[in-house]
Protein backbone atom coordinates (compact mmCIF):
# COMPACT_ATOMS: atom_id res chain seq x y z
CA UNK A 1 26.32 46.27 15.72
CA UNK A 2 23.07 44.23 16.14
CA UNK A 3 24.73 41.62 18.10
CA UNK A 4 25.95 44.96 20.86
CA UNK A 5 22.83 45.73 20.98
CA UNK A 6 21.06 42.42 21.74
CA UNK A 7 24.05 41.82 24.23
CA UNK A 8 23.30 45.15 26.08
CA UNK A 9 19.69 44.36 25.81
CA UNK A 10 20.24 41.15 27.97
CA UNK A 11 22.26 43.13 30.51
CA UNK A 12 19.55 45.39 30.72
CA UNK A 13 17.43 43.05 31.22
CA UNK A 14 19.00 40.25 33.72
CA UNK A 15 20.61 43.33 35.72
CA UNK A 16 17.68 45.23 36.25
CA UNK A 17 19.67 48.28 34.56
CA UNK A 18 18.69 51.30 32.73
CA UNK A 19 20.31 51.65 28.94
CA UNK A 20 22.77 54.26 30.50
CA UNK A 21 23.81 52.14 33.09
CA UNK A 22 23.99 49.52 31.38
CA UNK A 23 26.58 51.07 28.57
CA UNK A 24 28.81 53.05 31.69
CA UNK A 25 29.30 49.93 33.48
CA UNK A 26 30.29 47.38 30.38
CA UNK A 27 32.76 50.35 29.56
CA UNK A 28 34.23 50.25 32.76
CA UNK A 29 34.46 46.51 32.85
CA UNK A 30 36.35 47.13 29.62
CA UNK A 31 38.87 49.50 31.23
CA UNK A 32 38.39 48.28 34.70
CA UNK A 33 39.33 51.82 35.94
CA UNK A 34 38.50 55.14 34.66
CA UNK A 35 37.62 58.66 35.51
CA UNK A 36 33.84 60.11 34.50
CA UNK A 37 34.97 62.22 31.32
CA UNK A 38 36.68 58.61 29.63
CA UNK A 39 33.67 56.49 30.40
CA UNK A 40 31.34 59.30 28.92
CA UNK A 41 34.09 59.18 25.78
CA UNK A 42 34.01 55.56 25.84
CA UNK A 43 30.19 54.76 26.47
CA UNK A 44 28.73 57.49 24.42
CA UNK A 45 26.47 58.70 27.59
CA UNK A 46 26.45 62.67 27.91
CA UNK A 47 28.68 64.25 30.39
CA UNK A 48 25.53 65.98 31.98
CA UNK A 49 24.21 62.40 32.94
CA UNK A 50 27.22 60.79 33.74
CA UNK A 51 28.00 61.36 37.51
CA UNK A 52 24.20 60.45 37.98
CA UNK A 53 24.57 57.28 36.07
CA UNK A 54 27.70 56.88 38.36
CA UNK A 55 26.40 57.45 41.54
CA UNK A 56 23.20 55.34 40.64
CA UNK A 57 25.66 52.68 39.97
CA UNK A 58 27.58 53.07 43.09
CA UNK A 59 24.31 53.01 45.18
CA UNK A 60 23.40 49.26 43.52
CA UNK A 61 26.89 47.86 44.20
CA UNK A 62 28.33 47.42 40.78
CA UNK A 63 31.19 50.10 40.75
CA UNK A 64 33.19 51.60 43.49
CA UNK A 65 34.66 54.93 43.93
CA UNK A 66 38.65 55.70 44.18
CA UNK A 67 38.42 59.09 46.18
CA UNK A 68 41.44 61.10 44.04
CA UNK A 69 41.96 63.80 42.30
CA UNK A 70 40.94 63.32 39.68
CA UNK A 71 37.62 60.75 41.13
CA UNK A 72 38.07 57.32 39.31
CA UNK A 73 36.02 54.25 39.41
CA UNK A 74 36.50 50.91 39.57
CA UNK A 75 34.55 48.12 38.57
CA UNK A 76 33.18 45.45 40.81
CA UNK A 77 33.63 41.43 39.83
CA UNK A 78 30.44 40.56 37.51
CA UNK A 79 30.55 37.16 39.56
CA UNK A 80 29.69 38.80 42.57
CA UNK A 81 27.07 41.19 41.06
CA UNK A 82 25.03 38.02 40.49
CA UNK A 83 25.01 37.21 44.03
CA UNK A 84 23.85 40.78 45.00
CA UNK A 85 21.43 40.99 42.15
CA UNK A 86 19.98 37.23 43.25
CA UNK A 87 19.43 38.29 46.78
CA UNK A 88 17.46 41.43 45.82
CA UNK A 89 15.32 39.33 43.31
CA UNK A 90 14.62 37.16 46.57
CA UNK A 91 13.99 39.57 48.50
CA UNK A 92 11.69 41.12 46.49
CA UNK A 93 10.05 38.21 45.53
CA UNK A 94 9.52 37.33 49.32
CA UNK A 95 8.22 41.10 50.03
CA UNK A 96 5.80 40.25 46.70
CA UNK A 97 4.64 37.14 48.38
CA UNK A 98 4.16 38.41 51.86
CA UNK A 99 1.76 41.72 50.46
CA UNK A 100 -0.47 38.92 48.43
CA UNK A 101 -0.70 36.96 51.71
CA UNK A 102 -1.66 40.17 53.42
CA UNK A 103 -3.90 41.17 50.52
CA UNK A 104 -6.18 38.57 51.13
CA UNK A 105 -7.06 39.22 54.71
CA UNK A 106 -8.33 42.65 53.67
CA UNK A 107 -11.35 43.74 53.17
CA UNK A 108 -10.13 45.19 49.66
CA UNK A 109 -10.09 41.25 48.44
CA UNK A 110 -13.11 40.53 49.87
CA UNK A 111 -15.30 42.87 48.09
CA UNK A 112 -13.48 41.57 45.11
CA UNK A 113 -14.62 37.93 45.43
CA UNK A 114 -18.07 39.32 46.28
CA UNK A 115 -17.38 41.35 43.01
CA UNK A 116 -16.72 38.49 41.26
CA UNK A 117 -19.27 36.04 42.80
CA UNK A 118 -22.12 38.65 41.55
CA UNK A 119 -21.10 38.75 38.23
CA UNK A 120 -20.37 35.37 37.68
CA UNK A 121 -24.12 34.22 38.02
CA UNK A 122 -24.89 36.47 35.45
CA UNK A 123 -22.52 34.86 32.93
CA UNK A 124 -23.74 32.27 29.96
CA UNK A 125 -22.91 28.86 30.24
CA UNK A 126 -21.40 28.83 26.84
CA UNK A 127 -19.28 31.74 28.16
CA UNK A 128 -17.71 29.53 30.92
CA UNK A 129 -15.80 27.73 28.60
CA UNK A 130 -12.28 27.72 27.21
CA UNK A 131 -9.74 25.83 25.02
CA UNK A 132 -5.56 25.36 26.11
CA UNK A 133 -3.20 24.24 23.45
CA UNK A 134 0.52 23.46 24.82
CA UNK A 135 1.00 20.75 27.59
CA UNK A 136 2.88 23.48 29.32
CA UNK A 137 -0.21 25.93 29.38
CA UNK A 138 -2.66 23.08 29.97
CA UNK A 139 -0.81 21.84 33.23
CA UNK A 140 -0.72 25.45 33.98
CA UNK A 141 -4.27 25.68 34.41
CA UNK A 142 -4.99 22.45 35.92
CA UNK A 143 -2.53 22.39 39.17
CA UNK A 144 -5.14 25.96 39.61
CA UNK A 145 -7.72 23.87 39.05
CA UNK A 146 -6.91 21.52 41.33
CA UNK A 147 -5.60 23.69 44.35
CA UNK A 148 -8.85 25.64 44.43
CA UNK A 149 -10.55 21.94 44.81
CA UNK A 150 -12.75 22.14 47.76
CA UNK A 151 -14.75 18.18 47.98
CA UNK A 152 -13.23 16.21 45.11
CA UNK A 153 -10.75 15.46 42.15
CA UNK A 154 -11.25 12.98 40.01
CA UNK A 155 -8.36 11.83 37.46
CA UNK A 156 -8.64 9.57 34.34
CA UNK A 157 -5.43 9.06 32.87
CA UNK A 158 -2.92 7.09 31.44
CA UNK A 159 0.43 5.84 33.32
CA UNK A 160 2.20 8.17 31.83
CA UNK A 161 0.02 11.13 32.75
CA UNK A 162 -0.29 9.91 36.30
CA UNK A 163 3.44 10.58 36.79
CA UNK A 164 3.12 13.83 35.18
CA UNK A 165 0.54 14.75 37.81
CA UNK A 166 2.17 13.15 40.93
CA UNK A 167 3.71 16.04 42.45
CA UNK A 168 0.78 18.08 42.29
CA UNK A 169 -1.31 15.60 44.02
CA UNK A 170 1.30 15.36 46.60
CA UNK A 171 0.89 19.48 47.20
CA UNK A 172 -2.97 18.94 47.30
CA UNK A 173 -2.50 15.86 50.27
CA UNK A 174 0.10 17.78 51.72
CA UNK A 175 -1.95 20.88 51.94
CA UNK A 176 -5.76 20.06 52.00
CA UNK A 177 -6.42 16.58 53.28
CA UNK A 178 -10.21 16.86 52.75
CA UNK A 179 -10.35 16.49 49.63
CA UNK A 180 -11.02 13.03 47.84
CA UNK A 181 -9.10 11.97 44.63
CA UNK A 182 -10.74 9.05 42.39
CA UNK A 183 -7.54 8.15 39.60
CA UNK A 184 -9.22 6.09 36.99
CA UNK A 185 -5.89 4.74 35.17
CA UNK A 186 -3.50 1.64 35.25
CA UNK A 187 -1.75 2.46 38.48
CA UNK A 188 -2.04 0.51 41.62
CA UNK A 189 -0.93 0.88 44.90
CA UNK A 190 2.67 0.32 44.51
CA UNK A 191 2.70 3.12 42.39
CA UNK A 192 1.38 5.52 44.59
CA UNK A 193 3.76 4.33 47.57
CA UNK A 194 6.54 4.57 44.84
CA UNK A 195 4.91 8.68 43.67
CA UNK A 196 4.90 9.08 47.67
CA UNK A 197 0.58 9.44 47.28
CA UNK A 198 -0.68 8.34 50.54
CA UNK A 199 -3.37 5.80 49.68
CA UNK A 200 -6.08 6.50 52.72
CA UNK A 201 -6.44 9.93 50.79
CA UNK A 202 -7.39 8.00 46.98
CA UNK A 203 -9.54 5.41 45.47
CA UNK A 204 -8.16 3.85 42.61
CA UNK A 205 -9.58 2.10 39.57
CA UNK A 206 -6.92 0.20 38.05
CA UNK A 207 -7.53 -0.21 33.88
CA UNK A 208 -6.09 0.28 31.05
CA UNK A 209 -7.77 3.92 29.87
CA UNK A 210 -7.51 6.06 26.89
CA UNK A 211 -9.37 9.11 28.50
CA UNK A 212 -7.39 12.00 29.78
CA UNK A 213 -9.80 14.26 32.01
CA UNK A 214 -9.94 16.07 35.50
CA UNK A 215 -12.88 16.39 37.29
CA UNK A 216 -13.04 18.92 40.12
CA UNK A 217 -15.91 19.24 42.84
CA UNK A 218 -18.12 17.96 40.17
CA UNK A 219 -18.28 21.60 38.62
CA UNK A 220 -15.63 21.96 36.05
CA UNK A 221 -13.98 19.12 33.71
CA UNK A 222 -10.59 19.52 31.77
CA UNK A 223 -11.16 17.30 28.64
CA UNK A 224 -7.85 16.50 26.70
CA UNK A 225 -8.38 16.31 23.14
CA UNK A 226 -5.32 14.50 21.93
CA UNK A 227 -4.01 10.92 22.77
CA UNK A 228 -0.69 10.23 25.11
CA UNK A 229 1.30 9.90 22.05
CA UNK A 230 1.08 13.78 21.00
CA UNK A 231 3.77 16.29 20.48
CA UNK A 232 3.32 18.16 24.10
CA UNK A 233 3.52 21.93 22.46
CA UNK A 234 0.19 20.27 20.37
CA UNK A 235 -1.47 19.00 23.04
CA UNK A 236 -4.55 20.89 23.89
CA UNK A 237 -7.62 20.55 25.95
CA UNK A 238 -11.17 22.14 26.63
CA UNK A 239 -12.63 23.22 30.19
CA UNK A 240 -16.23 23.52 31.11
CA UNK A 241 -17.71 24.68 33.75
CA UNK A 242 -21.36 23.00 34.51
CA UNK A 243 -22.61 21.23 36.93
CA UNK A 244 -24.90 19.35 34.81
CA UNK A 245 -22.66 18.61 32.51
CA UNK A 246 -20.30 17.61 34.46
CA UNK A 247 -21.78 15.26 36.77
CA UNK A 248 -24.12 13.82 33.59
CA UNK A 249 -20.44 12.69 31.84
CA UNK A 250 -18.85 11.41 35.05
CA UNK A 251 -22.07 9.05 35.22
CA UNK A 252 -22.18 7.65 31.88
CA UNK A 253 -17.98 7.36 32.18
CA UNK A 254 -18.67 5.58 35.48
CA UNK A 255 -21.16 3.23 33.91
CA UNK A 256 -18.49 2.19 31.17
CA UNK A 257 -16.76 0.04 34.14
């Protein structure tokens, strides 16, 4: 019984069904044609939802009706209800995408970032701080991090870590070629050539180097906290967001070389 229920729970779920739906159409697969009275027998929906269920059905693609006296239905192939079901996710994914584009032309966003620039000077420096554990949630937060980057990155890493982070510095290049990126790791030119980096856009420092950090615009720092060699769902990291700070540790780091 619990295992029906966690199996219509994913059909719910990766259909984009209702529980009713859900139970009239997996009893019609099951018969593969059948009239509204036997699938309300069969699924256990009432008789007074049924033909709405049906019709709702019907509407999305998954059944067909055999005009007849009496009115059957007939199941459609699950294989091609994926295909249907993928193109609406795309296409509502795309109309998603399109409105956030939109949104930020408006004047809507704009008072929000004014909003948001008011407030924010009013916040305490220990507030503007926060802690990541999971390599997964840290590399979240960075590749934001380093798409909002405006004047500079600046990268100390090991080899390791520097493939992790090629592909987002190829989407920062690729997309904002005024920013410059300092890597402060053993990689050297090859390497980028190799990660597909063009080299006019970074400065390297090639040494060995047990620091893990990002530096962005010399205003916020990513520290990690744990070496290379960590389990990545116990990695973890702290941000910090200071000026002072920042440029005060990139100084003394700088001075190490």
């Amino acid at each position: 019984m619990v295992a029906e229920i966690e199996f219509l729970d994913k059909i719910k779920t990766d259909f984009r069904l209702n529980v009713y739906e859900v139970k009239i159409w997996t009893s019609l697969l099951s018969r593969g044609i059948a009239t509204a009275g036997e699938l309300a027998d069969i699924s256990g929906v009432p008789r007074s939802r049924c033909y709405d269920v049906l019709e709702s059905l019907e509407k999305k693609g998954f059944i067909i009706m055999k005009v007849g006296k009496p009115i059957k239905y007939i199941a459609v192939n699950p294989e091609e209800i994926v295909g249907r079901v993928k193109k609406t996710i795309t296409n509502d994914a795309d109309l998603q995408l399109s409105l956030m584009d939109k949104l930020k032309k408006t004047n809507v966003f704009k008072e929000l970032e004014l909003l948001h620039k008011t407030g924010i000077e009013h916040v305490e420096p220990s507030e503007i701080t926060n802690s990541f554990v999971g390599r997964e949630n840290i590399y979240l937060f960075l590749r934001t991090m380093m798409k909002g980057a405006k004047k500079s990155i600046t990268i100390a890493t090991t080899r390791e870590g520097f493939h992790r982070k090629a592909g987002m510095l190829r989407g920062i290049l690729s997309n904002n070629t005024k920013v410059n990126i300092e890597i402060i790791a053993p990689v050297d030119e090859k390497m980028l050539r190799k990660a597909k980096i063009p080299s006019k856009s970074v400065s390297i420092k090639n040494v060995e180097n047990s620091a893990r950090f990002i530096s962005v615009d010399d205003d916020q720092i990513l520290f990690m906290t744990t070496d290379e060699s960590t389990n990545p769902d116990y990695d973890a990291a702290i941000w910090i967001k200071s000026t002072f700070f920042n440029t005060g540790f990139k100084s003394l780091f700088n001075n190490s070389f």
